[in-house]
Each structure stands twice: as structure tokens, then as C-alpha cells.
N, C-alpha and C. Protein backbone atom coordinates (compact mmCIF):
# COMPACT_ATOMS: atom_id res chain seq x y z
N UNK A 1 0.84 -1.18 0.00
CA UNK A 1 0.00 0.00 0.00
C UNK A 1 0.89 1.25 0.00
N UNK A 2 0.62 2.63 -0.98
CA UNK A 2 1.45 3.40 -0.74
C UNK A 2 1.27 4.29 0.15
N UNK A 3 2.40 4.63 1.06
CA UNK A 3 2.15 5.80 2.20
C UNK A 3 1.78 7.15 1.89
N UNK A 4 1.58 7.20 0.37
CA UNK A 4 1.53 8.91 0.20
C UNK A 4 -0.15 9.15 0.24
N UNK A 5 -0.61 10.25 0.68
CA UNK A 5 -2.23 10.87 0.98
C UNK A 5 -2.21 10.68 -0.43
N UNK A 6 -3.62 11.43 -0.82
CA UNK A 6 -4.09 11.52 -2.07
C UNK A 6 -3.73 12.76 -2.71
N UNK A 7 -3.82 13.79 -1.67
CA UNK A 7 -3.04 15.22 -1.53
C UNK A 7 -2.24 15.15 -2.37
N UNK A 8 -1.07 14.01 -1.53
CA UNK A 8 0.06 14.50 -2.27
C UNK A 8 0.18 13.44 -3.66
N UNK A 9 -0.47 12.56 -3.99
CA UNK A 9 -0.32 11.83 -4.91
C UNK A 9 -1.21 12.98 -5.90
N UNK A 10 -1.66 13.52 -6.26
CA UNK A 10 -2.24 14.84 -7.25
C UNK A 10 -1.28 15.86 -7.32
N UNK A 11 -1.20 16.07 -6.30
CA UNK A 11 0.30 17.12 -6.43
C UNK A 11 1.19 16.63 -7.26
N UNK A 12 1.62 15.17 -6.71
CA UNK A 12 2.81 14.79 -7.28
C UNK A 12 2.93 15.05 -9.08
N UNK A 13 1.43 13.98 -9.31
CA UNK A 13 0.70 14.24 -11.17
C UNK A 13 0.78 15.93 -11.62
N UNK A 14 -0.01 16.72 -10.78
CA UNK A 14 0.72 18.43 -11.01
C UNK A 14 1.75 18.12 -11.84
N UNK A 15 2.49 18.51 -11.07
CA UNK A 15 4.22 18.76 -11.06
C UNK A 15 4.51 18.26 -12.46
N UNK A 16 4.52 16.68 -12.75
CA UNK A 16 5.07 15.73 -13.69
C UNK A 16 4.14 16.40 -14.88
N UNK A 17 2.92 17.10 -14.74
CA UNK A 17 2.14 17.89 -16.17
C UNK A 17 3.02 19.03 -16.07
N UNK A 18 3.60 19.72 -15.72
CA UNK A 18 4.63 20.80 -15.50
C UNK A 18 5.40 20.38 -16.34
N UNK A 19 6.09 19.90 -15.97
CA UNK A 19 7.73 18.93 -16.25
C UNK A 19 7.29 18.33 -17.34
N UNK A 20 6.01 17.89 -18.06
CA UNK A 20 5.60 17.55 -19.19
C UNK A 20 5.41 18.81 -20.14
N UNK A 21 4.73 19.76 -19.49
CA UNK A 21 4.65 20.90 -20.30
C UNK A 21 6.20 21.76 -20.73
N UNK A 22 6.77 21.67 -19.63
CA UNK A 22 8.09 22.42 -20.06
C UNK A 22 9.26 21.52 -21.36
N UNK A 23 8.61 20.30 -21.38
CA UNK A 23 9.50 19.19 -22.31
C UNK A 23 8.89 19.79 -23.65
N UNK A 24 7.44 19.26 -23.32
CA UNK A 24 6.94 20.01 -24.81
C UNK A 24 7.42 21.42 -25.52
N UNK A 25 7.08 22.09 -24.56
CA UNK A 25 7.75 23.70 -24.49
C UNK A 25 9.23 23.39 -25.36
N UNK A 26 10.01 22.93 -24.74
CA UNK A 26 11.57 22.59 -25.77
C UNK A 26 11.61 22.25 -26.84
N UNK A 27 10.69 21.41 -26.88
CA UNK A 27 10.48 20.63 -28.34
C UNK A 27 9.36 21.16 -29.34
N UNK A 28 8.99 22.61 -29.06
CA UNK A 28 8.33 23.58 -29.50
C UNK A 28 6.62 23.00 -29.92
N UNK A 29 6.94 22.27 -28.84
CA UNK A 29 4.86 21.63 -29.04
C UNK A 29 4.31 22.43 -28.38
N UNK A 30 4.16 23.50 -28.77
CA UNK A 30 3.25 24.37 -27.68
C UNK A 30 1.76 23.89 -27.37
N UNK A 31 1.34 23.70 -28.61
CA UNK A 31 -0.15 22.61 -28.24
C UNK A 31 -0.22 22.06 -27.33
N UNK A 32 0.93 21.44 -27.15
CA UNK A 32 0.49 20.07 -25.98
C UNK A 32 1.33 20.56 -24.53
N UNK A 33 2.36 21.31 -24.60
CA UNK A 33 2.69 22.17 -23.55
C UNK A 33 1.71 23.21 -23.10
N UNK A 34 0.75 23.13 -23.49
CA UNK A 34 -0.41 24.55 -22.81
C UNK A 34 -1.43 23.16 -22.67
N UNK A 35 -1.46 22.33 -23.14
CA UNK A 35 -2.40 21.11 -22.53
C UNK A 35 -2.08 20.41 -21.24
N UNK A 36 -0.58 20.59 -21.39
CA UNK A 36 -0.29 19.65 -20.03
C UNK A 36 -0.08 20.70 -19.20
N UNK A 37 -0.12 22.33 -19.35
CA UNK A 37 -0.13 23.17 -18.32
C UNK A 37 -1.60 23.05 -17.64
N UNK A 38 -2.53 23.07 -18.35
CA UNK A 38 -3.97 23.32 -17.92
C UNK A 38 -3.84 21.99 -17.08
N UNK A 39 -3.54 20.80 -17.21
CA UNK A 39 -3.60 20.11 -16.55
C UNK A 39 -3.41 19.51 -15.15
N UNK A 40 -2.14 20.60 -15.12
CA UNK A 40 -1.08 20.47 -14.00
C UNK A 40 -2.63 21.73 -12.71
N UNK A 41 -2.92 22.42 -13.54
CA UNK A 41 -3.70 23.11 -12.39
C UNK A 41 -5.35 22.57 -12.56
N UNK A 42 -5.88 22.08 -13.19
CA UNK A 42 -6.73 20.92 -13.14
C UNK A 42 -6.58 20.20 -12.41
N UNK A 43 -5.33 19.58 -11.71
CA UNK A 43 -5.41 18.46 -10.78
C UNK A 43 -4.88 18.85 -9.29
N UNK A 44 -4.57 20.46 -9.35
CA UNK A 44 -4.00 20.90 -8.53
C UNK A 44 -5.81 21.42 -7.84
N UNK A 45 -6.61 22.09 -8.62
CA UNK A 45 -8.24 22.33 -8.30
C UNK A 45 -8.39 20.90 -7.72
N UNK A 46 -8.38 19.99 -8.02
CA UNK A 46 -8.97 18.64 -7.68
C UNK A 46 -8.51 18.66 -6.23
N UNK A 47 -7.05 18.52 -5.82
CA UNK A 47 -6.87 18.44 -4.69
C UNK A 47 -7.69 19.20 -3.50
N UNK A 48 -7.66 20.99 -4.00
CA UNK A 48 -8.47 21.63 -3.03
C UNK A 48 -9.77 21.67 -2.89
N UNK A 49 -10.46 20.57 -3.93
CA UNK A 49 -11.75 20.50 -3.67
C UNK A 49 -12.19 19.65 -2.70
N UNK A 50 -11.22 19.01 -2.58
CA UNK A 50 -10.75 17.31 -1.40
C UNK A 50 -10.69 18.09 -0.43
N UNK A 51 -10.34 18.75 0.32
CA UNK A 51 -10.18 19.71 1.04
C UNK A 51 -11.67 19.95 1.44
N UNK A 52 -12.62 19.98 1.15
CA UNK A 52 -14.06 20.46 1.30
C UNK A 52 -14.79 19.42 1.50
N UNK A 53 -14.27 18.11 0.81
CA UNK A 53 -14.92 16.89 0.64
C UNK A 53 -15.75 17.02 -0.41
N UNK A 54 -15.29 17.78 -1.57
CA UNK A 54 -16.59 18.16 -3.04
C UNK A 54 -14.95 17.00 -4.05
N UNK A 55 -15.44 15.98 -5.17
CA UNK A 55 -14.92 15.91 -5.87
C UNK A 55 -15.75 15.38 -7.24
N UNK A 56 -15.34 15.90 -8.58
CA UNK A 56 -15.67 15.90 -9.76
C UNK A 56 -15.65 15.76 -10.83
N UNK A 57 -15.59 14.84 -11.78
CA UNK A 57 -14.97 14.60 -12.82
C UNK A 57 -14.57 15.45 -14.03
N UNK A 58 -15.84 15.88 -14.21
CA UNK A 58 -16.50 17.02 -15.53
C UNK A 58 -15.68 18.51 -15.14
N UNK A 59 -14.61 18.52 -16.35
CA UNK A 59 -13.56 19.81 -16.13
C UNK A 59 -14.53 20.91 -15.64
N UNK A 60 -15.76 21.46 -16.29
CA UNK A 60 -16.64 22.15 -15.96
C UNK A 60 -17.06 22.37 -14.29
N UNK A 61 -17.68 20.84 -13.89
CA UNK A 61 -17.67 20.91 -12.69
C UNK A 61 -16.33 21.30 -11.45
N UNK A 62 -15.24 21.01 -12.09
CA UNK A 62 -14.12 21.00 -11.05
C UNK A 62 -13.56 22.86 -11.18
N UNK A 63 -13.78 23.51 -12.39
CA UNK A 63 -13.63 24.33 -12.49
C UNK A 63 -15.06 25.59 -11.71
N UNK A 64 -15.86 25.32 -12.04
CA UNK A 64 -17.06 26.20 -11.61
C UNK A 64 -16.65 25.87 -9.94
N UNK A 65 -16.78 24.54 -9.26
CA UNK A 65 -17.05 24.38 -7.44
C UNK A 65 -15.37 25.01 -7.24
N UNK A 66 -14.15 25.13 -8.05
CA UNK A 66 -13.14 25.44 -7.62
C UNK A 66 -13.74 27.56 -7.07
N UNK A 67 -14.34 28.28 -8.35
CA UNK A 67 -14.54 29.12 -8.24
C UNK A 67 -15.79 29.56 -7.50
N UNK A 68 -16.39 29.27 -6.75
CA UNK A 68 -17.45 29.08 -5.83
C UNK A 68 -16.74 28.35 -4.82
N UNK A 69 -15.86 27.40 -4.25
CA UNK A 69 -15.50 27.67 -2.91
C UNK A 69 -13.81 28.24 -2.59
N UNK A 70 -13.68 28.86 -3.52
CA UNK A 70 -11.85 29.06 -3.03
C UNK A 70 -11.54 30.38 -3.81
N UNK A 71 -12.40 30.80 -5.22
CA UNK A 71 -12.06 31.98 -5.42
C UNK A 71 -13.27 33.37 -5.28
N UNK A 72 -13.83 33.01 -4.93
CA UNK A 72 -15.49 34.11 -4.55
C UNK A 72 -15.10 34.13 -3.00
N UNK A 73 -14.60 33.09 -2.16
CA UNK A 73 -14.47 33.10 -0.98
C UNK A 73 -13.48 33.56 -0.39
N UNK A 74 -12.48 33.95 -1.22
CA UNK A 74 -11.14 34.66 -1.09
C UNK A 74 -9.96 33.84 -0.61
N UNK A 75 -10.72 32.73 -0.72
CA UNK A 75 -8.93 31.83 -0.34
C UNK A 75 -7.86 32.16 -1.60
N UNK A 76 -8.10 32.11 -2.46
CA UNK A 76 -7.44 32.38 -3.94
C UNK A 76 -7.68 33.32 -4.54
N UNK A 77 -6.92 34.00 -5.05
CA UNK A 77 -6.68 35.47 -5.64
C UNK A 77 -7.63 35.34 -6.58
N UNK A 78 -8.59 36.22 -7.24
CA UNK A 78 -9.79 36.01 -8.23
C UNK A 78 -8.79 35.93 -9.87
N UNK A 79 -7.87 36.86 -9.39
CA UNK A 79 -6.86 36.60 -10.56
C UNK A 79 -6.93 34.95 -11.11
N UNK A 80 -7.09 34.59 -10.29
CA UNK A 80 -6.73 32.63 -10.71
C UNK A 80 -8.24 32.51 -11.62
N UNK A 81 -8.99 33.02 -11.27
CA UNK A 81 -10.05 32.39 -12.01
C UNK A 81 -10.03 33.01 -13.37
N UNK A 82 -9.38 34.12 -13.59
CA UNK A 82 -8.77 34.61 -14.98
C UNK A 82 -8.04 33.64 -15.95
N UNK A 83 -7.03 32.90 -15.25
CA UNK A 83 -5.90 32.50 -15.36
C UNK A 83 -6.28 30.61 -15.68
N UNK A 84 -7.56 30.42 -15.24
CA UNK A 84 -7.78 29.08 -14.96
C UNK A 84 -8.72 29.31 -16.92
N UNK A 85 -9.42 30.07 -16.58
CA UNK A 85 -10.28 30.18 -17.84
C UNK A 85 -9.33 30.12 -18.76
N UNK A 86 -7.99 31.03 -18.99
CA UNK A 86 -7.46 30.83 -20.42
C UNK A 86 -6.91 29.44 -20.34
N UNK A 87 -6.49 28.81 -19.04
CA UNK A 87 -5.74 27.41 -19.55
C UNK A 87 -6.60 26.69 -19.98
N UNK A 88 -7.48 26.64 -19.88
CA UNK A 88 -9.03 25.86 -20.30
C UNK A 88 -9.16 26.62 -21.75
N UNK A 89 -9.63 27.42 -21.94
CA UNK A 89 -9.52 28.07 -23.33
C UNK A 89 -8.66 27.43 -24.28
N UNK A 90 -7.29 27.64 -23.44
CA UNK A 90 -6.36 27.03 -24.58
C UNK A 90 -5.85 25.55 -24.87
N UNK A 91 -6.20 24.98 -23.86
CA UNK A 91 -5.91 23.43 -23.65
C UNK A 91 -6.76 23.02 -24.97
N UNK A 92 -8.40 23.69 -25.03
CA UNK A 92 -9.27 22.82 -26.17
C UNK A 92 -8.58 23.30 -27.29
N UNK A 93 -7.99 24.84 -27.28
CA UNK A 93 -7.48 24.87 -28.75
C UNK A 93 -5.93 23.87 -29.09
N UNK A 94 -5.30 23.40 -27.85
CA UNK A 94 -4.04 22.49 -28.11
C UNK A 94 -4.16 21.17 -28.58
N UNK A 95 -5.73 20.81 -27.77
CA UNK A 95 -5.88 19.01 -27.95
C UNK A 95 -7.35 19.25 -29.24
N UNK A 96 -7.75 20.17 -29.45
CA UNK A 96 -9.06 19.78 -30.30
C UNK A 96 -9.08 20.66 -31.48
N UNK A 97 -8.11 21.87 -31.63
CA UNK A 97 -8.75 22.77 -32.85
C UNK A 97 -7.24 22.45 -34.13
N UNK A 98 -7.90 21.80 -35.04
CA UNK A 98 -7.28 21.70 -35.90
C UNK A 98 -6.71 23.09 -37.13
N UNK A 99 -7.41 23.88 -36.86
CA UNK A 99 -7.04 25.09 -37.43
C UNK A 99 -6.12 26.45 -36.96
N UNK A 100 -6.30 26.41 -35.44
CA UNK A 100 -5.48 27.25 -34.21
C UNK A 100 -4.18 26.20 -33.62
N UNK A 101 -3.25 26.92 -33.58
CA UNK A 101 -1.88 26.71 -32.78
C UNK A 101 -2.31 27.63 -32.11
N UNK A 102 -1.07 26.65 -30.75
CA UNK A 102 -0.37 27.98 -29.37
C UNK A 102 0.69 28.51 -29.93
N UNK A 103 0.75 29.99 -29.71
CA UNK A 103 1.95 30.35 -30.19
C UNK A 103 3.11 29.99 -28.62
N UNK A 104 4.01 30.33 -29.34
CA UNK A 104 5.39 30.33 -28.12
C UNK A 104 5.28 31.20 -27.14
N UNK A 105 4.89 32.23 -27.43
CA UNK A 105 4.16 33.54 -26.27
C UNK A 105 3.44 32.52 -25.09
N UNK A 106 2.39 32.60 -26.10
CA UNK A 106 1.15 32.02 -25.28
C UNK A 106 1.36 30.69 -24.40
N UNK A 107 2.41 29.95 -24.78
CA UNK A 107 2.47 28.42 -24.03
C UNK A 107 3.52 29.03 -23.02
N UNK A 108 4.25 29.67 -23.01
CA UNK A 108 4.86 30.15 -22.33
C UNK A 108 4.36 30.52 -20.97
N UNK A 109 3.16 31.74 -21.25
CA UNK A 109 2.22 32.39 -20.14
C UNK A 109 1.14 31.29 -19.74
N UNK A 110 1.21 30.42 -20.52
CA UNK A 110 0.46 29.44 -20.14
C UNK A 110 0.84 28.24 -18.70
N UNK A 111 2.71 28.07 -19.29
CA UNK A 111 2.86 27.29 -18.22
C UNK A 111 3.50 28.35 -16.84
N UNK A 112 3.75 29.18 -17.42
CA UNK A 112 4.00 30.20 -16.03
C UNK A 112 2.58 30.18 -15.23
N UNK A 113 1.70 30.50 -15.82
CA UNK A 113 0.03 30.35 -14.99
C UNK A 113 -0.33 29.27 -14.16
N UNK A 114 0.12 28.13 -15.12
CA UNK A 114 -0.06 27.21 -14.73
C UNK A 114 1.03 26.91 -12.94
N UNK A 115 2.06 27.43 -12.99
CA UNK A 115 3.39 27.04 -12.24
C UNK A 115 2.90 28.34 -11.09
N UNK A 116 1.61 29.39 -11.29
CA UNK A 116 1.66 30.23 -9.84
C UNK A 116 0.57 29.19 -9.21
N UNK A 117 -0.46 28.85 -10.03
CA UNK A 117 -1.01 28.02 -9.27
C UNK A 117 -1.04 26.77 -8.54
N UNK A 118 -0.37 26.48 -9.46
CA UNK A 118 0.17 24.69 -8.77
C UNK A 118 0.79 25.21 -7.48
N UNK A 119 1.84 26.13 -7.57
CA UNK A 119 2.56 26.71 -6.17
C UNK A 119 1.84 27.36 -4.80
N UNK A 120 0.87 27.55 -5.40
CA UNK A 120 -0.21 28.62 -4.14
C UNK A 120 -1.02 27.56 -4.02
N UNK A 121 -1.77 26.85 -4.66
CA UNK A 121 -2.56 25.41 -3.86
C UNK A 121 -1.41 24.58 -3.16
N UNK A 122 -0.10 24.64 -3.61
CA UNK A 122 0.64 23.71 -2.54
C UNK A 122 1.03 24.27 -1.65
N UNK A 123 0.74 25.09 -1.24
CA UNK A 123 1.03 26.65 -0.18
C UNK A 123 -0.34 25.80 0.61
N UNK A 124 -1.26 26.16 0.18
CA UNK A 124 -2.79 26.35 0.87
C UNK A 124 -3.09 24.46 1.40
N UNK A 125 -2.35 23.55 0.68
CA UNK A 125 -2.18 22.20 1.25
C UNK A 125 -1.01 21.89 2.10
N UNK A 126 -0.57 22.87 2.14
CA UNK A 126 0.93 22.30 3.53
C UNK A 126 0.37 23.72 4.57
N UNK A 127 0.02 24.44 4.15
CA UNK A 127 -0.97 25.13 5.39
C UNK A 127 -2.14 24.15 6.68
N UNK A 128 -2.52 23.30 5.66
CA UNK A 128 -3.53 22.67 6.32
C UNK A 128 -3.26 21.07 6.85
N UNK A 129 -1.88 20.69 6.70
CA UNK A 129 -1.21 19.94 6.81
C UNK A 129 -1.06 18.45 6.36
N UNK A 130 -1.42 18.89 4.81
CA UNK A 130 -2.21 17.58 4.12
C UNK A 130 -0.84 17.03 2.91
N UNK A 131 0.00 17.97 3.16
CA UNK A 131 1.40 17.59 2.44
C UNK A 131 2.53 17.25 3.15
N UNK A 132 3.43 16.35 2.86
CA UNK A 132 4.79 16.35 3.66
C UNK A 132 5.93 17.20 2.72
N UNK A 133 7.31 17.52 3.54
CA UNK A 133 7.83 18.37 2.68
C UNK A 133 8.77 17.87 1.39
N UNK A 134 8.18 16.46 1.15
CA UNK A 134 8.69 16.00 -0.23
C UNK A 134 8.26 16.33 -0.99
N UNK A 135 6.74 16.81 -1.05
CA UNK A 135 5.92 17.13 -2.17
C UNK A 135 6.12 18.20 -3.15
């Protein structure tokens, strides 16, 4: 059985969509580097919804209960819910629009977005003492 919470086993997936996005990023896939950014904070929302005891499959759902209990409520800067919308925006144009590219700009600000949030939910999960400091 593994000793790690669930906390930190989502975190951990975070991170490795990071570290996936920044590979892509090198290898100038911006498509799929702004896909695996959205992702990395997609699963980073998942964790703090665990936190409430709310969890959800439907990106929609994990995104709307993220912004109704953590950014209307002021745990999270409303900025994030700016920031959550374009990675979502752009993730469908990386994995679904055959006519739109990410540019290099954009995957760029994409995984930086992606990398304040992953960092401030792992702030707000070792606050509450649901991470160890490997995570």
C-alpha cells in the first residue's frame, strides 16, 4: 500500500504535467505544452476540492465548485479564475482545434500560470497539513 495521501499523490501528477509541459515547451509543441499546463492546475483544483470533501470529474464541474469555494471566498486570488479560464480556453485549442496553434508567447504564459497556481494550492495544502515536505 502506498504511504503517500491523495493530496500528495495529485500534487505529485501536477508537477510531472509541469515537467511535461516544459518538455513540450523545448520541443516547440506548444499545443500540448499549454495542454499539459492546464492540466497540472486541473489536478492541482482537484486536490483543493478534497479539502471540502466536493470531488468531480466534468472539467466544468471541477472548475465552476473550484470558483465558488476558493475563489469568490477569497482563499485564492480572483486573478486565478482569470488565469484558470485561459488554460481551459487554450488546452481545447491544443488538444481539439485543428485550425489554431499555441503560439510560443502564449504556451509560455500558459505554463508560467499554470506554475503560480500549482505553487499557491501547494502553499494552501501544507498550510492545512495535508502535504509532507517531499511534495
Amino acid at each position: 500500500m502506498n504511504d503517500l495521501s491523495e493530496y500528495q499523490l495529485i500534487v505529485r501528477k501536477a508537477i510531472r504535467s509541469i515537467d511535461a509541459a516544459r518538455r513540450n515547451f523545448d520541443d516547440k509543441d506548444y499545443d500540448f505544452a499549454s495542454s499539459r499546463a492546464y492540466y497540472a492546475a486541473f489536478y492541482v483544483m482537484q486536490a483543493a476540492l478534497l479539502t471540502k470533501g466536493l470531488s468531480f470529474s466534468k472539467h466544468s464541474a471541477v472548475i465552476g465548485a473550484f470558483n465558488q469555494h476558493f475563489i469568490k471566498t477569497g482563499v485564492f486570488s480572483k486573478i486565478f479564475s482569470k488565469l484558470i479560464s485561459r488554460l481551459f480556453r487554450e488546452r481545447q485549442i491544443g488538444d481539439y482545434d485543428f485550425y489554431l496553434s499555441i503560439t510560443e508567447n502564449d504556451a509560455r504564459e500558459n505554463i508560467e500560470a499554470a506554475e503560480t497556481i500549482v505553487k499557491r494550492v501547494k502553499t494552501y495544502l501544507n498550510e492545512k497539513k495535508l502535504l509532507n515536505q517531499n511534495t
